[in-house]
N, C-alpha and C. Protein backbone atom coordinates (compact mmCIF):
# COMPACT_ATOMS: atom_id res chain seq x y z
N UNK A 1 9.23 -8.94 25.28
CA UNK A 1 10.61 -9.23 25.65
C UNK A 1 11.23 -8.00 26.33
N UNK A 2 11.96 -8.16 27.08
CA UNK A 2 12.98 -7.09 28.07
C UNK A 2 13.84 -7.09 27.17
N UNK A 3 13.94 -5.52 27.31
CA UNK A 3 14.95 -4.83 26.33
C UNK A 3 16.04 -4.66 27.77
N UNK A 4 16.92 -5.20 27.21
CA UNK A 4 18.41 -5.28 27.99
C UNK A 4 19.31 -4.20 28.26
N UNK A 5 19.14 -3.02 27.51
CA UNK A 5 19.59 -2.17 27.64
C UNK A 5 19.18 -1.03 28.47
N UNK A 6 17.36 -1.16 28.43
CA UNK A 6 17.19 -0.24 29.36
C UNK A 6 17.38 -1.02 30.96
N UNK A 7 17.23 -2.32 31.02
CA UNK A 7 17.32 -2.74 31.88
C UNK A 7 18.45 -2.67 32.76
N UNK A 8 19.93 -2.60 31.95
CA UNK A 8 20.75 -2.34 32.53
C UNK A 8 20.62 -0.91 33.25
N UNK A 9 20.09 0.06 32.22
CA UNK A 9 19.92 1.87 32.54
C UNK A 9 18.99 1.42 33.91
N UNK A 10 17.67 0.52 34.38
CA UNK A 10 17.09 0.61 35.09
C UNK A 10 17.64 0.56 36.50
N UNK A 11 19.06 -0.53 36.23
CA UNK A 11 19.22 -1.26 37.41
C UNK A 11 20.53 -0.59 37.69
N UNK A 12 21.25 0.24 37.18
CA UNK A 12 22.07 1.16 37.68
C UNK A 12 21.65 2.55 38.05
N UNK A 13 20.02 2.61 37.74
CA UNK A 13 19.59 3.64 39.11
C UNK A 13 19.73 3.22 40.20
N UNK A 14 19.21 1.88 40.39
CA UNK A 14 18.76 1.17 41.57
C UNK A 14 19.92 1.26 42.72
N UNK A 15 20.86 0.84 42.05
CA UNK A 15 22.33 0.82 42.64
C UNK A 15 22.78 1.48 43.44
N UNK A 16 23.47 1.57 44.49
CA UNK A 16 24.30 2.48 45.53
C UNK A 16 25.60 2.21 45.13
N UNK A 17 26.23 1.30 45.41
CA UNK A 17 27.36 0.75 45.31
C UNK A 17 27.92 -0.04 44.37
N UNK A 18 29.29 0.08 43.85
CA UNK A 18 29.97 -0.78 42.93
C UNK A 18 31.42 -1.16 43.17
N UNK A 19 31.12 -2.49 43.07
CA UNK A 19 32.38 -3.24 43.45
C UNK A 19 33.63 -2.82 42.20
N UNK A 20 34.53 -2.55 42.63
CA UNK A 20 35.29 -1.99 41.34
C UNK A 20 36.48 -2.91 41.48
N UNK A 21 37.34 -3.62 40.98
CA UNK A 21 38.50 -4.31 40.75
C UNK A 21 39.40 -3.78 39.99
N UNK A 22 40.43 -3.42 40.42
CA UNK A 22 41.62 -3.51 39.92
C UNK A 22 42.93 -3.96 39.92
N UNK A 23 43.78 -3.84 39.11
CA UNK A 23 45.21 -4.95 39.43
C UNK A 23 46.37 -3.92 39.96
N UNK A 24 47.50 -3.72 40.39
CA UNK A 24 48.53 -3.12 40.53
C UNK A 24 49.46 -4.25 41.15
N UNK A 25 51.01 -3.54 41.11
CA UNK A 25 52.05 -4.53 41.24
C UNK A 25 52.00 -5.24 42.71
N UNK A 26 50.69 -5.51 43.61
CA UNK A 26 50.87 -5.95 44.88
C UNK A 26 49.51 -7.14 44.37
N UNK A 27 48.68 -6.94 43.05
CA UNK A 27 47.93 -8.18 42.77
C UNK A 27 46.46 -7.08 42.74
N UNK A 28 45.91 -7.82 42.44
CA UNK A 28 43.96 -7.80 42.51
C UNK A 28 43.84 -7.13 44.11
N UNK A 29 42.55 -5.98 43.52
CA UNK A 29 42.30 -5.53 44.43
C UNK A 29 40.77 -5.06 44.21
N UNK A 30 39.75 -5.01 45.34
CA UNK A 30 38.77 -4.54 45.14
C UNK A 30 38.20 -3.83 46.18
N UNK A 31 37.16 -2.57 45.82
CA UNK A 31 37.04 -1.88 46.60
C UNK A 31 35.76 -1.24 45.77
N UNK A 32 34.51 -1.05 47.30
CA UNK A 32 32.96 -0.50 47.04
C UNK A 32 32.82 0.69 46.69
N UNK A 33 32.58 1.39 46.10
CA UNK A 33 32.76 2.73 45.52
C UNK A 33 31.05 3.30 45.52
N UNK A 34 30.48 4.05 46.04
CA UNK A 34 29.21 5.08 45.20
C UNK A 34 29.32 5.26 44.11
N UNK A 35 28.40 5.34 43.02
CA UNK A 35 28.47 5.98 41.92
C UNK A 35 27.13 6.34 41.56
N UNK A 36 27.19 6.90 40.28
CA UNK A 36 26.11 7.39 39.39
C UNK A 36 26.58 7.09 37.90
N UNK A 37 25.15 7.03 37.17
CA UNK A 37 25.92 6.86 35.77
C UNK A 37 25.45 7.82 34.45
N UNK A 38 25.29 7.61 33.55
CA UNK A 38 24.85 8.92 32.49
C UNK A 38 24.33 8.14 31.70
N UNK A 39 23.47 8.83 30.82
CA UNK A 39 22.95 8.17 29.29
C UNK A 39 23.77 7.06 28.60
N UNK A 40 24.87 7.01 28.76
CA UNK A 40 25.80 6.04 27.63
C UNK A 40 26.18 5.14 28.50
N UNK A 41 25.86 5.04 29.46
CA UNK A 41 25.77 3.61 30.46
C UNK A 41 27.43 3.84 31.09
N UNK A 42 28.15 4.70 31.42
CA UNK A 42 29.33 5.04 32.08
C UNK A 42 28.90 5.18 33.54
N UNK A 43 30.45 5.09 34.14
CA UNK A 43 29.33 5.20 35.63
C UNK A 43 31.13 6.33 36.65
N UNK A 44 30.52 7.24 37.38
CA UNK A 44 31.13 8.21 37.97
C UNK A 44 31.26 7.41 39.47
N UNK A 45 32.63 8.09 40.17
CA UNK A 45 32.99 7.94 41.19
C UNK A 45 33.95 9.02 41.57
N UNK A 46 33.66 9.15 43.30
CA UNK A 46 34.87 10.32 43.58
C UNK A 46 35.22 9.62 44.89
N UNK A 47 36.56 9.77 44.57
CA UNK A 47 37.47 9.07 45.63
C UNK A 47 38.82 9.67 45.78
N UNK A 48 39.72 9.35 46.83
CA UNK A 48 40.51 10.07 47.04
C UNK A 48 41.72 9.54 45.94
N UNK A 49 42.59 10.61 45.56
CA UNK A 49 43.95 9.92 44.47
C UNK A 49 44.93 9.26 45.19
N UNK A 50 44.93 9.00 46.57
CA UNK A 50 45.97 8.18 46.69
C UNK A 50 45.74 6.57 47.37
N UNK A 51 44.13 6.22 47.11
CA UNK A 51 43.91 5.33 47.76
C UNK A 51 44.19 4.36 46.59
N UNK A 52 44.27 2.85 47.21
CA UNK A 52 45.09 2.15 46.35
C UNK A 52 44.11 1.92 45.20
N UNK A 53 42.75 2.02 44.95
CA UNK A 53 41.77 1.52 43.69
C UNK A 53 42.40 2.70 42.83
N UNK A 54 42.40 3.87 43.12
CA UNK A 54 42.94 5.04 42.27
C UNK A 54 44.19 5.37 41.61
N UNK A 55 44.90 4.85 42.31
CA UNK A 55 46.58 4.64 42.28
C UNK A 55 46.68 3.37 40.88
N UNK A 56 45.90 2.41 41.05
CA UNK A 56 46.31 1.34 40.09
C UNK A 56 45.65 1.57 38.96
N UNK A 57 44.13 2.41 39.09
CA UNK A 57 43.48 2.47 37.46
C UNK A 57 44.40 3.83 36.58
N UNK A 58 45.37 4.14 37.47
CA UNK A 58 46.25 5.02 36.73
C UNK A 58 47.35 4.45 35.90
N UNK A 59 47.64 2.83 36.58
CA UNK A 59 48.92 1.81 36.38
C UNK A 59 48.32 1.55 35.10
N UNK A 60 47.19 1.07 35.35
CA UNK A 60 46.21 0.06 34.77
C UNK A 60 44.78 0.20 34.18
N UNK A 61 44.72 0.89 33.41
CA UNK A 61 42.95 1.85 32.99
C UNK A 61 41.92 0.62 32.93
N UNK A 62 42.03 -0.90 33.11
CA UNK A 62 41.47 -2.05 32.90
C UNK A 62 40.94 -2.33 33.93
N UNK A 63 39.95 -2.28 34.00
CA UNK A 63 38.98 -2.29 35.50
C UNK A 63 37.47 -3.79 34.94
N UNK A 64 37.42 -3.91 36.34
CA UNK A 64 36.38 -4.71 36.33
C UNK A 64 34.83 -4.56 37.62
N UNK A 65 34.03 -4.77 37.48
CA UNK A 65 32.69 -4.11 38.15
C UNK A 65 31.98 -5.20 38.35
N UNK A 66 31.03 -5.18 39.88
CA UNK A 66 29.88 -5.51 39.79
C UNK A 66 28.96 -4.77 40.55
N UNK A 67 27.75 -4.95 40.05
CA UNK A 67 26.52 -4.13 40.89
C UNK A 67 25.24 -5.32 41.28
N UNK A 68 25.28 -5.39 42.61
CA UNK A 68 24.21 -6.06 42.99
C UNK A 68 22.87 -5.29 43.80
N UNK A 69 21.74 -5.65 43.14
CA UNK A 69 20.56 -4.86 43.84
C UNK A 69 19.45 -5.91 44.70
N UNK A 70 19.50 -6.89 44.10
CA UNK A 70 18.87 -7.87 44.60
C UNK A 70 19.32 -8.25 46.03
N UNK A 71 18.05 -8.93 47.13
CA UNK A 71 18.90 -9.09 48.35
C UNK A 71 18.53 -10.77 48.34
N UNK A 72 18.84 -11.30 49.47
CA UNK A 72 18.25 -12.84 49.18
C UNK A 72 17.79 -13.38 48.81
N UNK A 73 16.40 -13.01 49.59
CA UNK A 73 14.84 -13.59 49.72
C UNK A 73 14.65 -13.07 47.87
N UNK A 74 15.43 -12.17 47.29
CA UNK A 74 14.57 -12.05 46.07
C UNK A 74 15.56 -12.82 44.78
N UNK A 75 15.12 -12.75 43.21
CA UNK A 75 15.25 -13.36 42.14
C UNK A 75 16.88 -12.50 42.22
N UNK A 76 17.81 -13.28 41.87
CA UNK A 76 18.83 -12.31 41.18
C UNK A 76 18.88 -11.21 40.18
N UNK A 77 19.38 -10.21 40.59
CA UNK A 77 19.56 -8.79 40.01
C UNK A 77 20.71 -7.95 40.24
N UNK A 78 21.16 -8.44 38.62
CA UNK A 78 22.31 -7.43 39.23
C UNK A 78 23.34 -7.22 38.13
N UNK A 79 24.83 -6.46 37.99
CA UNK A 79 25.56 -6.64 36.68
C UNK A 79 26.91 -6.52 37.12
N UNK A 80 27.70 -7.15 35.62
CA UNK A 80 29.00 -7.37 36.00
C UNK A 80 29.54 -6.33 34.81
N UNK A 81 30.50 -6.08 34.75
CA UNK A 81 30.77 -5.07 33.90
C UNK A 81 32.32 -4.93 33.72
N UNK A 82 32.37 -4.46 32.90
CA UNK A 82 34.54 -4.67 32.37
C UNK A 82 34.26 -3.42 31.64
N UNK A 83 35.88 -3.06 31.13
CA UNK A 83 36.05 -1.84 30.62
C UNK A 83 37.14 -0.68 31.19
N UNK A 84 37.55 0.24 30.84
CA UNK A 84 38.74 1.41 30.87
C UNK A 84 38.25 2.34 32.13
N UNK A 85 38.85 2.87 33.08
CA UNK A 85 38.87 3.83 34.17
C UNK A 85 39.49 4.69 33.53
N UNK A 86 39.24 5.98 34.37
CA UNK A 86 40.17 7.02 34.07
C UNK A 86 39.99 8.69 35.52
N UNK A 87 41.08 8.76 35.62
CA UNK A 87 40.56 10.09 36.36
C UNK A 87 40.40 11.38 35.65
N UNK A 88 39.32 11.85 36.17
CA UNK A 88 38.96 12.97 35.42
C UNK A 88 39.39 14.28 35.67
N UNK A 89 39.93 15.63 34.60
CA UNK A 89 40.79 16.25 35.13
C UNK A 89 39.84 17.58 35.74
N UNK A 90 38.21 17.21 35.39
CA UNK A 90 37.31 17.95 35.39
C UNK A 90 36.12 17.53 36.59
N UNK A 91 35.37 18.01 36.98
CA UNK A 91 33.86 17.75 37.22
C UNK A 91 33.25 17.66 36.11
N UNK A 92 32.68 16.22 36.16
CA UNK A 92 31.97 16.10 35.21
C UNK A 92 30.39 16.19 35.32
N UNK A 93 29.61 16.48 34.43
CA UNK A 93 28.37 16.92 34.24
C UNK A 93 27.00 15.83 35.38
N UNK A 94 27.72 15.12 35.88
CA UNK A 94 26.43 14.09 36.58
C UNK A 94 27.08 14.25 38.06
N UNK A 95 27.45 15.71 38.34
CA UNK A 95 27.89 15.91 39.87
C UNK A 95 26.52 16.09 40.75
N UNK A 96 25.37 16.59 40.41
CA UNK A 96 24.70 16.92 41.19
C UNK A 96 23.91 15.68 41.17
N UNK A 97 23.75 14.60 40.32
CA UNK A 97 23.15 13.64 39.94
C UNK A 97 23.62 12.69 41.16
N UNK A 98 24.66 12.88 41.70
CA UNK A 98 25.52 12.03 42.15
C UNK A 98 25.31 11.96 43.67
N UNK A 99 25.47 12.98 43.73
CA UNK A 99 24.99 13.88 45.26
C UNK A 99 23.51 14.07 45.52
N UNK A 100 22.92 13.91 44.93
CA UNK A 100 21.50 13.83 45.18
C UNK A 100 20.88 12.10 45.30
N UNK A 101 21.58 11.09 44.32
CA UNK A 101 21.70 9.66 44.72
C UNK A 101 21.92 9.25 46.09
N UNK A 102 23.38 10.27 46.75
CA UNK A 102 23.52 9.64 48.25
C UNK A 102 23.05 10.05 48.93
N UNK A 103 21.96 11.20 48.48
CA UNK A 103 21.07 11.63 49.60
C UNK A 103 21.86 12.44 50.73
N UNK A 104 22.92 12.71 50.53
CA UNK A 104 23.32 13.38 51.87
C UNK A 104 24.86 14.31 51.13
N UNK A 105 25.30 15.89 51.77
CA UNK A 105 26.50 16.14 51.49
C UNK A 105 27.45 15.29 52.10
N UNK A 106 28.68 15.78 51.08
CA UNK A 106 29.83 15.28 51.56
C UNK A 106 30.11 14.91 52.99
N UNK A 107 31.09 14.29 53.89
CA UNK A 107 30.86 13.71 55.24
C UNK A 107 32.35 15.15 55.64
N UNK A 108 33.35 15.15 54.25
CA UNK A 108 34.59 15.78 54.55
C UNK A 108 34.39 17.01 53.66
N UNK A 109 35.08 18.00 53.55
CA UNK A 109 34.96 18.61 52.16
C UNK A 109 35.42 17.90 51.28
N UNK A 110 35.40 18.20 49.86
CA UNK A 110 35.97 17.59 48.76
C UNK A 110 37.18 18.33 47.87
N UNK A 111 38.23 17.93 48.29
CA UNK A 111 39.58 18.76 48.17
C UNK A 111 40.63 18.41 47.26
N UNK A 112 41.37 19.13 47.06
CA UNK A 112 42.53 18.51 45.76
C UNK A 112 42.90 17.44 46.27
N UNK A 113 42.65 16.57 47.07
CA UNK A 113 43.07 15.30 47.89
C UNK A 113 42.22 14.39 46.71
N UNK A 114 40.60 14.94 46.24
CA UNK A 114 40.16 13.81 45.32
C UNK A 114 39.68 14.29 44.21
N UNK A 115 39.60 13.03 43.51
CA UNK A 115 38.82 13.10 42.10
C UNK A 115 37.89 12.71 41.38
N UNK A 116 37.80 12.74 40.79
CA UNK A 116 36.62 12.21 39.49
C UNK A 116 37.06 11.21 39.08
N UNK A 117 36.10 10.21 38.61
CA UNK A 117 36.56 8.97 37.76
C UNK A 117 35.90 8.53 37.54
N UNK A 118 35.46 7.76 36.27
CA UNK A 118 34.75 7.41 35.03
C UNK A 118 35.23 6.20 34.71
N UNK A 119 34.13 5.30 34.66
CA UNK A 119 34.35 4.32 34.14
C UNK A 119 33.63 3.98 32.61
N UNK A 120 34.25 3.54 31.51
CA UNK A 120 33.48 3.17 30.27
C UNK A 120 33.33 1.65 30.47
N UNK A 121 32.36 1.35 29.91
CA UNK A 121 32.29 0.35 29.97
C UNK A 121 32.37 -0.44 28.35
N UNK A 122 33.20 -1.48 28.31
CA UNK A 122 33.27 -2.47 26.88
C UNK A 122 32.07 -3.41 27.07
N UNK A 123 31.81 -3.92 28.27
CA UNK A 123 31.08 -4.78 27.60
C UNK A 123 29.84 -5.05 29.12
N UNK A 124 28.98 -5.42 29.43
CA UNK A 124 28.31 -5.14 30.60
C UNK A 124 27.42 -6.87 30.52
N UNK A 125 27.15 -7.53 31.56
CA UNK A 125 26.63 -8.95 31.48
C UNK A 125 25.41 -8.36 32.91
N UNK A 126 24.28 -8.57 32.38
CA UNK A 126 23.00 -8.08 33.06
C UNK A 126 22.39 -9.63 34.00
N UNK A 127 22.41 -10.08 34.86
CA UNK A 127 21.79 -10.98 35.72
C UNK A 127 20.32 -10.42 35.94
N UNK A 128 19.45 -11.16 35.82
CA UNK A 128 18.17 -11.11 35.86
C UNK A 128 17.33 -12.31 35.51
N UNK A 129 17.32 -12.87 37.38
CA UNK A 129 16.78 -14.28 37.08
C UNK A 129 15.43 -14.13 36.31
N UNK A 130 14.38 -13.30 36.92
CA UNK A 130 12.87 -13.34 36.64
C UNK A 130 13.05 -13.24 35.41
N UNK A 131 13.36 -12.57 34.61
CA UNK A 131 13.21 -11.45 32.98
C UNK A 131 14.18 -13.41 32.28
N UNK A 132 15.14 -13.67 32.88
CA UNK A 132 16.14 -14.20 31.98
C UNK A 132 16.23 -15.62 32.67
N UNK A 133 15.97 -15.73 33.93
CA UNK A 133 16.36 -17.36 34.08
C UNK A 133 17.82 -16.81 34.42
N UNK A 134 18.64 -18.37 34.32
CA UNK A 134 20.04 -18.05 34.41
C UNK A 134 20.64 -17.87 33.54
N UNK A 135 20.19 -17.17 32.47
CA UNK A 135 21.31 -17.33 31.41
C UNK A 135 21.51 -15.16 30.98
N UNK A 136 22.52 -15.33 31.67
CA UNK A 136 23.28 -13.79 31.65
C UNK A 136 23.04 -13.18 29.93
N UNK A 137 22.39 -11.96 30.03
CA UNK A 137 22.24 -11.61 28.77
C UNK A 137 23.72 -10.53 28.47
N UNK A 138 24.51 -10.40 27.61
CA UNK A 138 25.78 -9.34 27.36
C UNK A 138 25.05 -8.04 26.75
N UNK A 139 25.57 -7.14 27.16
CA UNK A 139 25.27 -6.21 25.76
C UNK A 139 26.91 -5.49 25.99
N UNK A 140 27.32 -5.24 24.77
CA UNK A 140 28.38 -4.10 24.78
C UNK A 140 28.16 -2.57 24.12
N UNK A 141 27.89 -1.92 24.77
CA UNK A 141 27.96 -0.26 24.69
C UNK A 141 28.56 -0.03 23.22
């Protein structure tokens, strides 16, 4: 049997991108973010503080995620994920982790213009047709 947990750890290497959702007083909003994630299944992003995904997980620490790795032609793969944002007042420890994922430096420098941000996750729903068929396995952290 597939252990679900590493599977999730597997498939948020795999990952480039994460769809991140959030709410603020103009409604639902979503926006693709890079990330990386750490041992406890959290996942890092740096973005600027005044763009609107950043602006609202400050309104609103209630965020919502997905990560897709799978492309057509293949079995579904991929996760949805809920849970608390936060900006970080630090660099946190999976900076070089992060930067070595996108394969490339920064495009701008990286300036008091941005930040850190962390997502925890409450509860994470793993898609994996081959391993699971359609039936979404949960795990919560």
């Amino acid at each position: 049997m597939t252990d679900v947990r590493n599977r999730i750890d597997e498939i948020l290497g795999k990952g480039m991108l994460m769809s991140l959702g959030t709410v603020d007083d103009g409604g639902v909003w979503v926006a693709d973010v890079g990330y990386v994630h750490d041992g406890d299944l959290c996942l890092y992003w740096l973005s600027r503080k005044d763009r609107r995904h950043s602006v609202a997980l400050r309104q609103n620490p209630r965020v919502g995620a997905s990560i897709t790795v799978s492309v057509p032609s293949e079995d579904d793969l991929g996760l949805q994920l809920e849970g608390t944002a936060e900006e970080l007042a630090d660099m946190p420890a999976v900076v070089d982790a992060y930067w070595k994922k996108r394969a490339e430096a920064p495009k701008k420098p990286v300036t008091n213009e941005h930040a850190w941000y962390k997502l925890t996750p409450s509860k994470i729903e793993l898609i994996d047709e081959l391993n699971f068929g359609h039936e979404k396995q949960v795990f919560t952290p």
